[in-house]
C-alpha atoms as a PDB file:
ATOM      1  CA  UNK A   1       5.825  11.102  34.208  1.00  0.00           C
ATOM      2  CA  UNK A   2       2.941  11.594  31.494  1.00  0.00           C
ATOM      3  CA  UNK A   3      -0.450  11.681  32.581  1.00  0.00           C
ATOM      4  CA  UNK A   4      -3.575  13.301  31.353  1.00  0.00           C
ATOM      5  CA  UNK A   5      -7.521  13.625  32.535  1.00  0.00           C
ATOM      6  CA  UNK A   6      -8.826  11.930  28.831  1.00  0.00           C
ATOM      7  CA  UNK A   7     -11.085   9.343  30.711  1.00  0.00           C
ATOM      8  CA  UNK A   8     -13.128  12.963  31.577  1.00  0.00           C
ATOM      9  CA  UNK A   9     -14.884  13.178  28.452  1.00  0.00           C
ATOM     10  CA  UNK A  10     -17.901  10.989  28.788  1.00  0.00           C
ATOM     11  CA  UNK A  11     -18.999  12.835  31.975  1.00  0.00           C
ATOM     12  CA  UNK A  12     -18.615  16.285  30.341  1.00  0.00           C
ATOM     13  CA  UNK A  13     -20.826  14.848  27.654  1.00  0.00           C
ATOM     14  CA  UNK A  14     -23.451  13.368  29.945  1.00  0.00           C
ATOM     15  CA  UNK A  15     -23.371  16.988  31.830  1.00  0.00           C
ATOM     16  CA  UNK A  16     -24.085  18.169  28.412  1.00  0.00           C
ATOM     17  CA  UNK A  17     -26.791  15.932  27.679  1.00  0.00           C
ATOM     18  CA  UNK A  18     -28.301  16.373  30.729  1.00  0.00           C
ATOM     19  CA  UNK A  19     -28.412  20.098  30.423  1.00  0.00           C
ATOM     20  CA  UNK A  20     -30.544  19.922  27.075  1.00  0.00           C
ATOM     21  CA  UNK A  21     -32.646  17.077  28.534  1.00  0.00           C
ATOM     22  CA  UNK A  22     -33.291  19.706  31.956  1.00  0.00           C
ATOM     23  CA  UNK A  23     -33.558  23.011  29.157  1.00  0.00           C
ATOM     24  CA  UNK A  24     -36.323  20.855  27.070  1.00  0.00           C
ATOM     25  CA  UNK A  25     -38.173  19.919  30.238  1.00  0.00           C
ATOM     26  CA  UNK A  26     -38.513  23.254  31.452  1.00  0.00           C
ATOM     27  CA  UNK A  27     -39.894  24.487  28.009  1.00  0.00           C
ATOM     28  CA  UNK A  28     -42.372  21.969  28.045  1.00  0.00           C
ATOM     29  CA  UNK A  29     -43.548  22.254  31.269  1.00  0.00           C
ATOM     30  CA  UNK A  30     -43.054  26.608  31.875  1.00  0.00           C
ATOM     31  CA  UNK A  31     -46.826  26.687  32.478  1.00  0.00           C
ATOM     32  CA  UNK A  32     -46.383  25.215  35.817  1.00  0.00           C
ATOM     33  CA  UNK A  33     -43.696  27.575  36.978  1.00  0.00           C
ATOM     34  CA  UNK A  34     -45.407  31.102  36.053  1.00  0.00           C
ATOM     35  CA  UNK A  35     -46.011  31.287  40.036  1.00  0.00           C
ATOM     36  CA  UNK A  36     -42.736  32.087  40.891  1.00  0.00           C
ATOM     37  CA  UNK A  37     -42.819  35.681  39.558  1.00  0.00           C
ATOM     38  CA  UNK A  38     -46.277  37.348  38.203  1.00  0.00           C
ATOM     39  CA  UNK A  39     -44.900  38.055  35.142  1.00  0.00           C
ATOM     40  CA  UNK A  40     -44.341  35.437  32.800  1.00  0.00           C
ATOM     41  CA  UNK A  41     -41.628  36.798  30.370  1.00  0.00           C
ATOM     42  CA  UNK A  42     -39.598  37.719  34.078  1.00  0.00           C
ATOM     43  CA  UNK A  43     -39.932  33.819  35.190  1.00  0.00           C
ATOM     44  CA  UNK A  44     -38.738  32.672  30.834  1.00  0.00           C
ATOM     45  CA  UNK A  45     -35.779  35.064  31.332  1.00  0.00           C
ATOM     46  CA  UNK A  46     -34.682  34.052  34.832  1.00  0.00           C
ATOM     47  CA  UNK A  47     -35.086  30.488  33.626  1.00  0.00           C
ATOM     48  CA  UNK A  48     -32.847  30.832  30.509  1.00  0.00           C
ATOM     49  CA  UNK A  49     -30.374  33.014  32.223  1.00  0.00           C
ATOM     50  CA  UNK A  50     -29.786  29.924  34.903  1.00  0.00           C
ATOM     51  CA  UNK A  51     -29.216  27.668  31.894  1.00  0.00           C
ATOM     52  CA  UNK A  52     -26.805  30.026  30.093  1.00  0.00           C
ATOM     53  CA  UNK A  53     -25.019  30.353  33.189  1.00  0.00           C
ATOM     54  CA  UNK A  54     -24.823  26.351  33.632  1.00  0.00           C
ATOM     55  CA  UNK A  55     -23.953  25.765  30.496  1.00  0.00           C
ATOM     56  CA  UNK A  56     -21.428  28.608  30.709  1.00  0.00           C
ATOM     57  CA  UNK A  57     -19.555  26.976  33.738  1.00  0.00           C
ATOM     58  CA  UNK A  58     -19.281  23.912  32.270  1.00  0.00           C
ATOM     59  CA  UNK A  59     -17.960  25.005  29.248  1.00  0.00           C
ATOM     60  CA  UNK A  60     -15.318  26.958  31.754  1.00  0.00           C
ATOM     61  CA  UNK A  61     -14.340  24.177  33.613  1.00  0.00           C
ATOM     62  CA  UNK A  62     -14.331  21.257  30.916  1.00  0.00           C
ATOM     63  CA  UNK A  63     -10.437  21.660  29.598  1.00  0.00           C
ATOM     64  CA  UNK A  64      -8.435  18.359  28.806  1.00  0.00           C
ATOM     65  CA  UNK A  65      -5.033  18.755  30.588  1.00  0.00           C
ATOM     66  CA  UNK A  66      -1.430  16.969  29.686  1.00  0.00           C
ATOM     67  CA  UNK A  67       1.195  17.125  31.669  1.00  0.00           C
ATOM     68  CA  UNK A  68       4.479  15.434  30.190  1.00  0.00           C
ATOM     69  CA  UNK A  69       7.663  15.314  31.968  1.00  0.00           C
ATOM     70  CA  UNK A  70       9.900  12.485  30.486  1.00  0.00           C
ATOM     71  CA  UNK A  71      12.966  13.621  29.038  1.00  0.00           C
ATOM     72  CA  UNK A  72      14.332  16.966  29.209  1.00  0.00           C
ATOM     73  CA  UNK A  73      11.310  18.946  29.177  1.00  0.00           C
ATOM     74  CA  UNK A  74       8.378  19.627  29.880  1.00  0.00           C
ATOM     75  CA  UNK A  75       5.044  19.819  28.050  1.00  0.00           C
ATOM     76  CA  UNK A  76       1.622  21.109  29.629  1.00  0.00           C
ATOM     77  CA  UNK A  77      -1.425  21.088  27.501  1.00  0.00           C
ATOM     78  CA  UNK A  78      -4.531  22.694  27.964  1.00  0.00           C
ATOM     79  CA  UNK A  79      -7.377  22.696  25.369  1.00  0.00           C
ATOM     80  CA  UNK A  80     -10.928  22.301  24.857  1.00  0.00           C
ATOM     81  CA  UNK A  81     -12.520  18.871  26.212  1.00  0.00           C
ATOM     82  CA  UNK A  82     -15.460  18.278  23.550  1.00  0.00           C
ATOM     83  CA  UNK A  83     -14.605  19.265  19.977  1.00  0.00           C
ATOM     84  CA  UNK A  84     -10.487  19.081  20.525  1.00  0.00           C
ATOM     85  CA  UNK A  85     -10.351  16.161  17.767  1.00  0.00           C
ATOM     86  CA  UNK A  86     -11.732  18.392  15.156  1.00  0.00           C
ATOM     87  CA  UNK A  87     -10.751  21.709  16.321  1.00  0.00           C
ATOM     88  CA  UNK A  88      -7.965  22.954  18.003  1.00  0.00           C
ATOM     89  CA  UNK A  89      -9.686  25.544  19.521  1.00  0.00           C
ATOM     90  CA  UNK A  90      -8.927  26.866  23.130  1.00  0.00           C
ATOM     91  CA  UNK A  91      -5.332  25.265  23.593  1.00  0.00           C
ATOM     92  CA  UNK A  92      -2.659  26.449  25.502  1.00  0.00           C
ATOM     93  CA  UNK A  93       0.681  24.836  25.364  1.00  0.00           C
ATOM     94  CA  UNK A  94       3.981  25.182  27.504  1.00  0.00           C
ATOM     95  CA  UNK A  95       7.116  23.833  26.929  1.00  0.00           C
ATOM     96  CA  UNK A  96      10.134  24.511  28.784  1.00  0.00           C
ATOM     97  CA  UNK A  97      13.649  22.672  30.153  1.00  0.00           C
ATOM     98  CA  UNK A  98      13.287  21.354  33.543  1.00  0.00           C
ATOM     99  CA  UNK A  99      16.007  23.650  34.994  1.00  0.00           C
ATOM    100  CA  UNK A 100      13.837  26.628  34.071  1.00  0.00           C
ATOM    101  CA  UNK A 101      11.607  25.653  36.426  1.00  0.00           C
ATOM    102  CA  UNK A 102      11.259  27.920  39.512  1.00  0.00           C
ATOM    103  CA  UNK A 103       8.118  27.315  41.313  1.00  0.00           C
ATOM    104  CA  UNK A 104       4.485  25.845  41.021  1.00  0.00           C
ATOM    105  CA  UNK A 105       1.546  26.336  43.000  1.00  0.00           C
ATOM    106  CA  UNK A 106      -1.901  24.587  42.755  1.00  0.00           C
ATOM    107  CA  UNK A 107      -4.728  26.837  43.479  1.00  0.00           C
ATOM    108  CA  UNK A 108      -8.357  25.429  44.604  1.00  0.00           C
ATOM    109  CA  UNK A 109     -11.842  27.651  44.698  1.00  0.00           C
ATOM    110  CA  UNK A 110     -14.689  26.662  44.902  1.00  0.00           C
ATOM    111  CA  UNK A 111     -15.423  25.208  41.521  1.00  0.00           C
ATOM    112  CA  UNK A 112     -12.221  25.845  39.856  1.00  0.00           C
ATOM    113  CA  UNK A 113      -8.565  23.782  40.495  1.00  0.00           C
ATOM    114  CA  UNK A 114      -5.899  25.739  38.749  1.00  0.00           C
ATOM    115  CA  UNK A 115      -1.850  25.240  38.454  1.00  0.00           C
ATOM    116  CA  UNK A 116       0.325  28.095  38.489  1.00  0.00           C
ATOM    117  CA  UNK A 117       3.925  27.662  36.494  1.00  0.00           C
ATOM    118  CA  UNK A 118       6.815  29.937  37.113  1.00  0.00           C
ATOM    119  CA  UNK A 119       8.852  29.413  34.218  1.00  0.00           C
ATOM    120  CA  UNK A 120      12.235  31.526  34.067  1.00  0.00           C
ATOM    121  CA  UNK A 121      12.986  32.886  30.365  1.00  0.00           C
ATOM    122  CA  UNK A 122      16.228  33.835  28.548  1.00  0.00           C
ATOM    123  CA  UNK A 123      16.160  37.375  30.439  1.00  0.00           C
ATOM    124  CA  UNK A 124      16.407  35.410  33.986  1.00  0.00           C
ATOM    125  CA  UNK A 125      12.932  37.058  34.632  1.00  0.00           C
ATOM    126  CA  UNK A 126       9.852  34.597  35.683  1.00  0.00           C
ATOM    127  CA  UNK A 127       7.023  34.112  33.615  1.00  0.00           C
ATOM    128  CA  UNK A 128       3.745  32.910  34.914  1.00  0.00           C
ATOM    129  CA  UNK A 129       1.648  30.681  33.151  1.00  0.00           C
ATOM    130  CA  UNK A 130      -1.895  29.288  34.307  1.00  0.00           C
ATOM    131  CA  UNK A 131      -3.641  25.836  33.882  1.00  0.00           C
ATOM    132  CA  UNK A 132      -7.163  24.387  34.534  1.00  0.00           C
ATOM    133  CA  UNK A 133      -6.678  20.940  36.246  1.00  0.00           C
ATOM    134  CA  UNK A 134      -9.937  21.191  37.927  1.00  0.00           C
ATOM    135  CA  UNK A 135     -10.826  18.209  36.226  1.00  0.00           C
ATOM    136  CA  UNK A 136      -7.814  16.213  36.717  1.00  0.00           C
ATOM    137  CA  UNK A 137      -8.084  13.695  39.468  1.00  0.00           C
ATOM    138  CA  UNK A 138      -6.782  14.335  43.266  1.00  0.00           C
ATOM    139  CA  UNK A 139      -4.297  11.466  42.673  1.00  0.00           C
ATOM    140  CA  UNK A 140      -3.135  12.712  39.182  1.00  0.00           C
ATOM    141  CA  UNK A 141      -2.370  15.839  40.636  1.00  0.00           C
ATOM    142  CA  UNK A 142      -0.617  14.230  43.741  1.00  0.00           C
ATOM    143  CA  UNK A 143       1.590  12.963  41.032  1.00  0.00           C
ATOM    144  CA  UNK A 144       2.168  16.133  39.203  1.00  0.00           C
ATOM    145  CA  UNK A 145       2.855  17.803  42.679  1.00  0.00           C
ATOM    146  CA  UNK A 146       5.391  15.322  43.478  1.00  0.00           C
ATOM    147  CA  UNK A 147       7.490  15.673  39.959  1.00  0.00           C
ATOM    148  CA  UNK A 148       7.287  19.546  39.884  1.00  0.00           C
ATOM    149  CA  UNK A 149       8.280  19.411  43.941  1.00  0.00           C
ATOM    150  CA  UNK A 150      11.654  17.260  42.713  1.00  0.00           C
ATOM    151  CA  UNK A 151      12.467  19.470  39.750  1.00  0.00           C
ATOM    152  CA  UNK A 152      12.072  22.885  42.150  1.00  0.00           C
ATOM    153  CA  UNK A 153      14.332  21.067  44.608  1.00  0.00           C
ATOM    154  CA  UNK A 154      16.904  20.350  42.051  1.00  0.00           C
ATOM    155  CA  UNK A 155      16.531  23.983  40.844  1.00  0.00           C
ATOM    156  CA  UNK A 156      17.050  25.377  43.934  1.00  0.00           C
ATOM    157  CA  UNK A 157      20.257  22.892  44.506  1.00  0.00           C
ATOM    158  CA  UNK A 158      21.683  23.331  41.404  1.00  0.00           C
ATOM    159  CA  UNK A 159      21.095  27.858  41.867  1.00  0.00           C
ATOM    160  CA  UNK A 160      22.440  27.366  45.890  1.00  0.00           C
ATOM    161  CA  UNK A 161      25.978  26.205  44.750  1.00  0.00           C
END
């Protein structure tokens, strides 16, 4: 099964855009908001921290994921959602055998979906890896669930006897 969350990218953009259109607005129009505290540099500063902390989130969250499973292996991708054509900054890459395999578990906060991979290495000890997939789609990761669910089953089978 190979599926990915590429179709994500124009709304991470238009979150963007939206962001600088919001950050331009409020410079424009800071005048009107120098009620909410009686100092004005204390209202500019709480202002600008809000956006750096948006824009900060977004920039979290917003991580094109791969997940590839034909074949004999596996290949999970991670890596950054707006510049990944030009850069290839922020990726994270797994590949491993099916058989190594030993568990997976998706993990859901508040803001934040993450997949957790426990790979077994050439020592027989289990390595953890992390994913975002908060931006992949319920039903995508329905689909991931169900392949990784088979290939821990057959793990398990194949250890058992």
């Amino acid at each position: 099964m190979r599926t990915s969350n590429a179709k994500v990218r124009n709304i991470i953009i238009s979150i963007y855009f939206i962001l600088i259109v919001i950050a331009i607005i409020l410079s424009t129009v800071f005048s009107a908001f120098k009620d909410i505290t009686g100092n004005p540099m204390l209202t500019f500063f709480l202002f600008l921290f809000c956006f750096v902390s948006l824009f900060f989130i977004v920039h979290w969250i917003s991580k094109y994921f791969e997940y590839d499973s034909d074949g004999m292996k596996v290949v999970v991708i991670n890596r950054g959602l707006l510049l990944s054509d030009y850069l290839n900054y922020r990726e994270y890459k797994v590949e491993f055998e099916k058989h190594k395999l030993v568990s997976y578990k998706f993990r859901n906060f508040l803001i934040y979906k993450g997949l957790r991979l426990g790979i077994k290495n050439n020592n027989g000890k289990v390595k953890y890896v992390y994913f975002n997939v908060t931006l992949v789609s319920r039903k995508k990761r329905k689909y991931i669930r169900q392949s990784l669910r088979k290939m821990v089953r057959i793990n398990r089978k194949k250890d058992n006897s």
